[in-house]
N, C-alpha and C. Protein backbone atom coordinates (compact mmCIF):
# COMPACT_ATOMS: atom_id res chain seq x y z
N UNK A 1 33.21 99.46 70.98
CA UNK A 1 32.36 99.72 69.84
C UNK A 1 30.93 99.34 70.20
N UNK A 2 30.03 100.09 69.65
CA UNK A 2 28.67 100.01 69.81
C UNK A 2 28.11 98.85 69.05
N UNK A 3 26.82 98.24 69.84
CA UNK A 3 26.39 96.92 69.03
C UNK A 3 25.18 97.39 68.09
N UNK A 4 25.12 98.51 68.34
CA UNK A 4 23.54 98.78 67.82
C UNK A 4 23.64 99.50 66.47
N UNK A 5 22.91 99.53 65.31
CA UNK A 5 23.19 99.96 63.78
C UNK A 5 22.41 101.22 63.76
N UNK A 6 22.34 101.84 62.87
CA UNK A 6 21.99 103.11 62.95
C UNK A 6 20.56 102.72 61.91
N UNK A 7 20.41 101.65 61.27
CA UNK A 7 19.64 101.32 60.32
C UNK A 7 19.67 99.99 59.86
N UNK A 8 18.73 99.58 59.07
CA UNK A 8 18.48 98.22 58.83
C UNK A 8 20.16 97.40 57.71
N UNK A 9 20.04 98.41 56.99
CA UNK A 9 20.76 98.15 56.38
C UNK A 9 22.48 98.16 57.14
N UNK A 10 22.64 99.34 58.13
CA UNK A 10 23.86 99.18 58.61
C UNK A 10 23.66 97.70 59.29
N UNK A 11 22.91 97.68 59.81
CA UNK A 11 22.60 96.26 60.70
C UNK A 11 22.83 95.05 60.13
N UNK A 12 22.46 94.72 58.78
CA UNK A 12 23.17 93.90 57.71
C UNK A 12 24.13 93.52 57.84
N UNK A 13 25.26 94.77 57.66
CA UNK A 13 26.10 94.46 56.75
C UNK A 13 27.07 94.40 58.00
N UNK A 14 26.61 94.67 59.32
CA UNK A 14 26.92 94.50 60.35
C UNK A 14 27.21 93.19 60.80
N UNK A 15 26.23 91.94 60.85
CA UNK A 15 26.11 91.34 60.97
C UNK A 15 25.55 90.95 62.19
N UNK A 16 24.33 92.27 62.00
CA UNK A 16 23.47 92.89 64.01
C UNK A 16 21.96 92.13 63.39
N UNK A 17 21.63 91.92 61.84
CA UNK A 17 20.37 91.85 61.67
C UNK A 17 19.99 91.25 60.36
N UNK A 18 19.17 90.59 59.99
CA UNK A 18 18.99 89.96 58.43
C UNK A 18 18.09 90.96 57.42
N UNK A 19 18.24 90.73 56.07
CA UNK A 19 17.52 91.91 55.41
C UNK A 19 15.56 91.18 55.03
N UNK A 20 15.10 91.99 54.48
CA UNK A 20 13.56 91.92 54.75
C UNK A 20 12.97 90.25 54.49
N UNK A 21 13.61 89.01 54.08
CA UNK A 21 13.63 87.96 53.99
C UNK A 21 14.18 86.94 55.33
N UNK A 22 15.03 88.22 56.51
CA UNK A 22 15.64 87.07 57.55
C UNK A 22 16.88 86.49 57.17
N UNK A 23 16.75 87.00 56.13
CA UNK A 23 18.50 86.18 55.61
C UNK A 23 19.40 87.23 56.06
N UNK A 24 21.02 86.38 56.84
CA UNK A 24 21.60 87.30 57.19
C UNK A 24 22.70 87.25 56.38
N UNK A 25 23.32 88.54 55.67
CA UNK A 25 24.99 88.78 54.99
C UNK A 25 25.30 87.49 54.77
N UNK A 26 25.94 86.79 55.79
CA UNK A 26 27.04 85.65 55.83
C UNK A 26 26.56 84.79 55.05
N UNK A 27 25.02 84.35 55.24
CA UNK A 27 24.37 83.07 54.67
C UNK A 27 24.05 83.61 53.35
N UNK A 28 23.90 84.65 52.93
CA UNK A 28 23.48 85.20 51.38
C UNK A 28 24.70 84.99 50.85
N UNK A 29 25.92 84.92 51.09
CA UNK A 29 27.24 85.02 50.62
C UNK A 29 27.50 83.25 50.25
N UNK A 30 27.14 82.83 50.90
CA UNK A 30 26.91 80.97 51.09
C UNK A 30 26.37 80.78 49.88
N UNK A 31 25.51 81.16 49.31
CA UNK A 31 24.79 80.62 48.39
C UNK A 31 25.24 80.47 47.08
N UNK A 32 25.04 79.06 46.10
CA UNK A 32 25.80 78.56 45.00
C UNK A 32 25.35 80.28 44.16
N UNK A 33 26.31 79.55 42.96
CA UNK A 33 25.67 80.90 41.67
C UNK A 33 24.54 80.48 41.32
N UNK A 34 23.85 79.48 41.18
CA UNK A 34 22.34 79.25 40.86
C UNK A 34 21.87 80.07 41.35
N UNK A 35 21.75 80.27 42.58
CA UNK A 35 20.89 80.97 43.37
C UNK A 35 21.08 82.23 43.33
N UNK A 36 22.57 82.77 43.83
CA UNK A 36 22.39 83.99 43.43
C UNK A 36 22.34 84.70 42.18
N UNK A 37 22.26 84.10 40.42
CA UNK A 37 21.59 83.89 39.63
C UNK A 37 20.13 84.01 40.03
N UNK A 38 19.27 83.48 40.02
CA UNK A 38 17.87 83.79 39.87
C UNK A 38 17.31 84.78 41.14
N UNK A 39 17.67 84.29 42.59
CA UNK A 39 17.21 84.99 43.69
C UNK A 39 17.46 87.11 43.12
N UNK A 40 16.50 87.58 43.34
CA UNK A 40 16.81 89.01 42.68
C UNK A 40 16.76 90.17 43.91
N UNK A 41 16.65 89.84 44.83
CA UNK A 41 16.64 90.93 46.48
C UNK A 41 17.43 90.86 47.16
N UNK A 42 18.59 90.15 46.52
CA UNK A 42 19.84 90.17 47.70
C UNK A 42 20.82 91.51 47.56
N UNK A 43 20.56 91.90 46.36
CA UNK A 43 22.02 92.91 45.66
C UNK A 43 21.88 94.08 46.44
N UNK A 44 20.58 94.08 46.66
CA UNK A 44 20.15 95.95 47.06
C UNK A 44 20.54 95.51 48.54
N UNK A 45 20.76 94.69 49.53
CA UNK A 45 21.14 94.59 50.63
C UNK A 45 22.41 95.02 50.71
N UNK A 46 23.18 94.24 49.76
CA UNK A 46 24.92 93.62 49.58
C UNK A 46 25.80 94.75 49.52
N UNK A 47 24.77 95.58 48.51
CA UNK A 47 25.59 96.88 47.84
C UNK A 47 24.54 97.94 47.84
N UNK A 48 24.31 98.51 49.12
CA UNK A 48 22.99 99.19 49.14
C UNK A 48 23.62 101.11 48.61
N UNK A 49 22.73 101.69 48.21
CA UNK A 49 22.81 102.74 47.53
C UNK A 49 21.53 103.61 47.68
N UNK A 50 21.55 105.35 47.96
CA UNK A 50 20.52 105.91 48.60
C UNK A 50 19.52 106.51 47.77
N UNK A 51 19.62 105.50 46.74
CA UNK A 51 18.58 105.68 45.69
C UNK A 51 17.45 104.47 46.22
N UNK A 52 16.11 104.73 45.79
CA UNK A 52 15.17 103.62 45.75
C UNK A 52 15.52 102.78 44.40
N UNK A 53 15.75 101.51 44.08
CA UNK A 53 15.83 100.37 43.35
C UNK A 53 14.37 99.94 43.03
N UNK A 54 14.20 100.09 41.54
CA UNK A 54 13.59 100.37 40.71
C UNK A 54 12.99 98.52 40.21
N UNK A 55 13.94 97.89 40.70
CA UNK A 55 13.77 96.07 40.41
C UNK A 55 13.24 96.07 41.62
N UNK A 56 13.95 96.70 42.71
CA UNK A 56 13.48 96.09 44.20
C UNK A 56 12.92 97.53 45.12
N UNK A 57 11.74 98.01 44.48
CA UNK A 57 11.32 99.16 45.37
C UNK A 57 11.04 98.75 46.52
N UNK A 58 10.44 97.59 47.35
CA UNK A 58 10.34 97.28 48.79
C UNK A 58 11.92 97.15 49.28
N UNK A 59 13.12 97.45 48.47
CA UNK A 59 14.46 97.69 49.61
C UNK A 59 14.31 98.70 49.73
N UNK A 60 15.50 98.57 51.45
CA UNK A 60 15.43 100.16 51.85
C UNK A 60 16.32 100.47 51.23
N UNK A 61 16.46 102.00 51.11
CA UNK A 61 16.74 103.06 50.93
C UNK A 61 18.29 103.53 51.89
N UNK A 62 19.39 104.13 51.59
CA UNK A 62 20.73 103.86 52.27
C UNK A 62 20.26 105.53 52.53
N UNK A 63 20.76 105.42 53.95
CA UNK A 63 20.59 106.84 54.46
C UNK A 63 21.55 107.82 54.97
N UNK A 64 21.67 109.05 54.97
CA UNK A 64 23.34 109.55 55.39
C UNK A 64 23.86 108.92 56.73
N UNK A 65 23.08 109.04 57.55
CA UNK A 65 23.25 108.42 58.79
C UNK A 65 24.06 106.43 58.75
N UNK A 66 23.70 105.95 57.64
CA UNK A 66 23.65 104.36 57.71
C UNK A 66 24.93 104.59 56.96
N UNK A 67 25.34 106.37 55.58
CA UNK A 67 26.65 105.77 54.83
C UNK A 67 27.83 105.90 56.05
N UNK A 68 27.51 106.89 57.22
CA UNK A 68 28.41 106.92 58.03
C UNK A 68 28.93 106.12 58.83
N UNK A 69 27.78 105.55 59.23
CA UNK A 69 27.84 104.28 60.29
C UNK A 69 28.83 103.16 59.76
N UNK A 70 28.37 103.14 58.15
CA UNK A 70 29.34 101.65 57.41
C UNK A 70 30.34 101.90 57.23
N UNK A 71 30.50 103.07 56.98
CA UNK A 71 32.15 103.34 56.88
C UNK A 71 32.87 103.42 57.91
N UNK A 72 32.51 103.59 59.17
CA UNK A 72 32.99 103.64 60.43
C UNK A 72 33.14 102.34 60.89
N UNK A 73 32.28 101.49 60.26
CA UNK A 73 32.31 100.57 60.94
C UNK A 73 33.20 99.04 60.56
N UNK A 74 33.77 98.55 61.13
CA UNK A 74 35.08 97.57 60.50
C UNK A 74 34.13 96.03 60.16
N UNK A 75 32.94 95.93 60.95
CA UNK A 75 32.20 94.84 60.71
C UNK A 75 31.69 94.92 59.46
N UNK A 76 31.13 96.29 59.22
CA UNK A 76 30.17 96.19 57.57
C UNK A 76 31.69 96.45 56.73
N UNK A 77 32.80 96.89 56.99
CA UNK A 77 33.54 96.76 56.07
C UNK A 77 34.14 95.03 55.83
N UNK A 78 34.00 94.65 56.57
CA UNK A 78 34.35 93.15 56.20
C UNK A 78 33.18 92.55 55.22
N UNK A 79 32.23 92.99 55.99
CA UNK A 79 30.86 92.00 54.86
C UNK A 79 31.36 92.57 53.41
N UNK A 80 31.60 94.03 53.36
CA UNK A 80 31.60 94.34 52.09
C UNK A 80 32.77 94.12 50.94
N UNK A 81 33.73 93.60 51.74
CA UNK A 81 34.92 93.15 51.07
C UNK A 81 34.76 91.59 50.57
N UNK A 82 34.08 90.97 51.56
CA UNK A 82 33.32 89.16 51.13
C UNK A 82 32.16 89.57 50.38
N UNK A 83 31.60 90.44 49.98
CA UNK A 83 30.08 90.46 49.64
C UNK A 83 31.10 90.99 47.67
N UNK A 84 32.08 91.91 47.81
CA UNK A 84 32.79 92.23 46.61
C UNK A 84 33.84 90.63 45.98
N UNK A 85 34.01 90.64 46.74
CA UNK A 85 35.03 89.07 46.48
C UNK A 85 34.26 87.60 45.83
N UNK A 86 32.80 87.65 46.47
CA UNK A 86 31.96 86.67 46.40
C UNK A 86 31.55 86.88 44.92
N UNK A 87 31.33 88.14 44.83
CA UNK A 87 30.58 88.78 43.74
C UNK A 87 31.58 88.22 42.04
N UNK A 88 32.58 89.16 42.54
CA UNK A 88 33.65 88.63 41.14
C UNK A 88 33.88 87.57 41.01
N UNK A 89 33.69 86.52 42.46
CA UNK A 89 34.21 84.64 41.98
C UNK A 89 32.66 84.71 41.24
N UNK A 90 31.86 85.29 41.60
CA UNK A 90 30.26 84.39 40.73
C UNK A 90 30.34 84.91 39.18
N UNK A 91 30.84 85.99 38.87
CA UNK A 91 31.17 86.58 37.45
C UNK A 91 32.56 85.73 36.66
N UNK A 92 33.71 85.39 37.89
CA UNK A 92 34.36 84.77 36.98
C UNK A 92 33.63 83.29 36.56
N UNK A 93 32.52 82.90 37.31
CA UNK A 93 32.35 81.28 37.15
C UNK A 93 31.37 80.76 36.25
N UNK A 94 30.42 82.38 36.34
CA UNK A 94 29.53 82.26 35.10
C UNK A 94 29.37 83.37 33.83
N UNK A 95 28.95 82.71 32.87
CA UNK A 95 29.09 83.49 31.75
C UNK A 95 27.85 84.16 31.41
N UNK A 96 26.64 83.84 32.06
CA UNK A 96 25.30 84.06 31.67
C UNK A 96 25.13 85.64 31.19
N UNK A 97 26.12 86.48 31.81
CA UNK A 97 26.03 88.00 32.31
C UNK A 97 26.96 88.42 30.91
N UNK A 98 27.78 87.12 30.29
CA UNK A 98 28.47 87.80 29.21
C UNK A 98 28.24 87.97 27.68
N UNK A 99 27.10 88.92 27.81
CA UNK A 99 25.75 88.96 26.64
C UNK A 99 25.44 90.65 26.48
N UNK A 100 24.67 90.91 25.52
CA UNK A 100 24.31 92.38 25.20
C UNK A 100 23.47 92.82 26.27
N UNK A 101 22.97 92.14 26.63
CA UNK A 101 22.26 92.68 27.92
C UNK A 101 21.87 91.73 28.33
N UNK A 102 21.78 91.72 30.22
CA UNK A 102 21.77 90.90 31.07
C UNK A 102 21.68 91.48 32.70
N UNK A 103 20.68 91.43 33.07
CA UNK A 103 20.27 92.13 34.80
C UNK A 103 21.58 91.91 35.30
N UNK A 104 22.28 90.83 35.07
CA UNK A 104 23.73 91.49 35.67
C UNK A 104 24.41 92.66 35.23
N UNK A 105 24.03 93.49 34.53
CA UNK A 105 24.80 94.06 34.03
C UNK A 105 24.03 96.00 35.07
N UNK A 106 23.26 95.58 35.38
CA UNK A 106 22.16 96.69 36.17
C UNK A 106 23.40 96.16 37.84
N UNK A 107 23.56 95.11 38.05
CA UNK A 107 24.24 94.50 39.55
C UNK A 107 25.41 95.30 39.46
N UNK A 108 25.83 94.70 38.30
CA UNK A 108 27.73 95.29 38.50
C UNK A 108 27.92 96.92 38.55
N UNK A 109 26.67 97.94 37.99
CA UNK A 109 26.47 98.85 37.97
C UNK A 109 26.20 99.50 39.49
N UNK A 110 25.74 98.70 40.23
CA UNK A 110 25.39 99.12 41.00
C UNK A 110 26.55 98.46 42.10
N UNK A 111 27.12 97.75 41.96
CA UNK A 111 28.32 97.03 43.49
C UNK A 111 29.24 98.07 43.12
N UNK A 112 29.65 98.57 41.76
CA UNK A 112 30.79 99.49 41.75
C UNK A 112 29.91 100.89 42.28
N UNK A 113 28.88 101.45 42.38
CA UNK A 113 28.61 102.84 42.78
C UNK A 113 28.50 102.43 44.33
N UNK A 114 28.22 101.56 44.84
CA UNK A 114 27.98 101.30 46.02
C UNK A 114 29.18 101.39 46.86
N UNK A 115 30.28 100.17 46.03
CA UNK A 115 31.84 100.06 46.36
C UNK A 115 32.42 101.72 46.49
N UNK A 116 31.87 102.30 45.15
CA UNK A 116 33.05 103.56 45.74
C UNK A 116 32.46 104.72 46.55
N UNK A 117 31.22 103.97 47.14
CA UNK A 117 30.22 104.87 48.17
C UNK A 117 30.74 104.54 49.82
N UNK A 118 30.84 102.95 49.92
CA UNK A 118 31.01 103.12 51.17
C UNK A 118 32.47 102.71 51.30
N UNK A 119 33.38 102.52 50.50
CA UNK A 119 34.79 101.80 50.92
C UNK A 119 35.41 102.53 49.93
N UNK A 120 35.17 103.23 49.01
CA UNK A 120 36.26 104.40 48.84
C UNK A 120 35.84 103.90 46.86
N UNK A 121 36.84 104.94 46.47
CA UNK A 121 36.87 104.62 44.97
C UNK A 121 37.62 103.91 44.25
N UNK A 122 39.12 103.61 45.35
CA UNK A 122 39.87 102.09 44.81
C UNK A 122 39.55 101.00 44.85
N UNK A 123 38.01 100.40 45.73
CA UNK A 123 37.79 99.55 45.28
C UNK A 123 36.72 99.65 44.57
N UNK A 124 36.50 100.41 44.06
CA UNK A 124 35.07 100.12 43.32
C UNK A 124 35.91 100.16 41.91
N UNK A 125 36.98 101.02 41.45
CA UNK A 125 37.82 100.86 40.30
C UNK A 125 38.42 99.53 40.02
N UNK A 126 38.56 98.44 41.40
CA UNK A 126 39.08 97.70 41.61
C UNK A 126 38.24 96.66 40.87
N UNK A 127 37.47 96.87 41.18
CA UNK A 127 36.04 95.99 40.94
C UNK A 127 35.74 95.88 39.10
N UNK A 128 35.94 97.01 38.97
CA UNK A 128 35.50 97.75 37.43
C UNK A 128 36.74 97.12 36.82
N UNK A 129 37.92 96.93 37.37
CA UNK A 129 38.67 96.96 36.18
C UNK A 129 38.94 94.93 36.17
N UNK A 130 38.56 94.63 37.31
CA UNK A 130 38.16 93.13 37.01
C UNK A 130 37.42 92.67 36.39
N UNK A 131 35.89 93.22 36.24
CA UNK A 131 34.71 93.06 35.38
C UNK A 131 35.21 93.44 33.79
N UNK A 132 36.00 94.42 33.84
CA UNK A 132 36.20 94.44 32.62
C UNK A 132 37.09 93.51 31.77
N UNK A 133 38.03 93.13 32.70
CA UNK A 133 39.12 92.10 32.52
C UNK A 133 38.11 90.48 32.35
N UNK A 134 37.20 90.51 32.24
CA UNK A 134 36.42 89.13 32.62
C UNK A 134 35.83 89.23 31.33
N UNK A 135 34.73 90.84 30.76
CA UNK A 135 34.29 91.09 29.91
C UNK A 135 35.19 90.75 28.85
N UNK A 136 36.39 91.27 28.48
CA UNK A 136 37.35 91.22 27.54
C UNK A 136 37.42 89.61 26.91
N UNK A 137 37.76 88.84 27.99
CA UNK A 137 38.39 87.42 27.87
C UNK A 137 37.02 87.15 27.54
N UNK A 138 35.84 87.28 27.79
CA UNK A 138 34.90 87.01 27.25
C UNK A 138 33.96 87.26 25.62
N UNK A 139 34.84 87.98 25.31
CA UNK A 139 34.94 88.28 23.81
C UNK A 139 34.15 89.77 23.89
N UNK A 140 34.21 90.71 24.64
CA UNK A 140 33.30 91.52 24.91
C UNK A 140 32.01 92.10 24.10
N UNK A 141 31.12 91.15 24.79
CA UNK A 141 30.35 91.14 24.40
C UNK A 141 28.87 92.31 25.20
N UNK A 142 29.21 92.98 26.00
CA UNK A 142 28.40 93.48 26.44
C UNK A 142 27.99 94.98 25.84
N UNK A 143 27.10 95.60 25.71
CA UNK A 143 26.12 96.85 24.96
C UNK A 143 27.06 97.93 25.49
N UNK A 144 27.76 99.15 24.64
CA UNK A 144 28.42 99.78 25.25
C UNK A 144 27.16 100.75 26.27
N UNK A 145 26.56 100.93 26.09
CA UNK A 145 25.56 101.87 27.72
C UNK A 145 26.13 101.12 28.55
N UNK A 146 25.76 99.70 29.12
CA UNK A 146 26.45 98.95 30.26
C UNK A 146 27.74 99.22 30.44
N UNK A 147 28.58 99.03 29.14
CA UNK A 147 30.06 100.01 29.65
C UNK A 147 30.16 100.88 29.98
N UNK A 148 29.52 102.22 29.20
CA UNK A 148 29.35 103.30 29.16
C UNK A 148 29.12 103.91 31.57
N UNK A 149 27.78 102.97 31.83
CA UNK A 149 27.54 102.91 33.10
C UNK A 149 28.24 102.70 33.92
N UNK A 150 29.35 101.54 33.83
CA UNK A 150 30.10 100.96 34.41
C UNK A 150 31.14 101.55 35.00
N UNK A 151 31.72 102.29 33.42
CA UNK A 151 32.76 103.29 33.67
C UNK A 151 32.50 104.68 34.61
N UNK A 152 31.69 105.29 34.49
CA UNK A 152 30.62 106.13 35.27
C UNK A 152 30.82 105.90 36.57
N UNK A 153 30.11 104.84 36.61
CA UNK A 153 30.24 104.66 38.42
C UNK A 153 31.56 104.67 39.24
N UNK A 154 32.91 104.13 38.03
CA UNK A 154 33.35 103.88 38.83
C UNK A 154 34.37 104.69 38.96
N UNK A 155 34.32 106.42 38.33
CA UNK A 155 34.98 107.50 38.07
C UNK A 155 34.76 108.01 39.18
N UNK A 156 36.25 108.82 40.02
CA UNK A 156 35.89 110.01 41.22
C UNK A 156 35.11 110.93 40.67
């Protein structure tokens, strides 16, 4: 297998290169929920998507070339299975996100379109139907658009 990424972002999630801060995958995954709570430029790395991000217009941009590379590639599929796993322990641990609206609610929108972009659509359903299972027990409290989105993304 080749060491070299086709892009910044394959390079990430690779674990060939850090995103525009130097921080690499592994160590962004390290970090308490405080942090990944307030820190706001990690998501568009984690769960990148070939739209420009509208919170984070200085991320790049996911390119056909970079969705091929990640899917081919068994290294960015590992980040992205710890980067999905990390994600739902920080949703089950905090509640901050379980409100009418909440920038988490723009994240989870975006790890499930991402999830069923580069690792298929069972896990991004996978993902969706945990968030929702979290939402529920949480008295569901979130704006149906955020549902409305949620569900969206995470439809073939």
């Amino acid at each position: 297998m080749s060491v070299s990424a086709s892009g910044p972002l394959h390079a990430y999630l690779a674990g060939l290169g850090g995103d525009n801060r130097g921080r690499l995958a592994g160590d962004v995954l390290l970090l308490p929920d405080e942090q990944l709570e307030q820190i706001h430029d990690y998501i568009q790395w984690l769960f990148p998507l070939p739209a420009r991000s509208a919170a984070q217009p200085d991320a790049p941009v996911l390119t056909e070339a970079e969705i091929d590379a990640i899917r081919a590639d068994p290294r960015a599929a590992a980040t992205l299975k710890q980067a999905e796993e990390r994600m739902l322990r920080f949703y089950r641990q905090t509640n901050g996100w379980l409100t009418g609206h909440d920038h988490n609610h723009l994240r989870i929108t975006r790890i499930i379109r991402s999830l069923k972009l580069l690792v298929g659509p069972d896990a991004a359903q996978r993902f969706h139907r945990a968030i929702l299972s979290l939402h529920e027990a949480g008295g569901a409290p979130a704006n149906a658009r955020s549902l409305q989105f949620w569900t969206e993304a995470a439809q073939d």
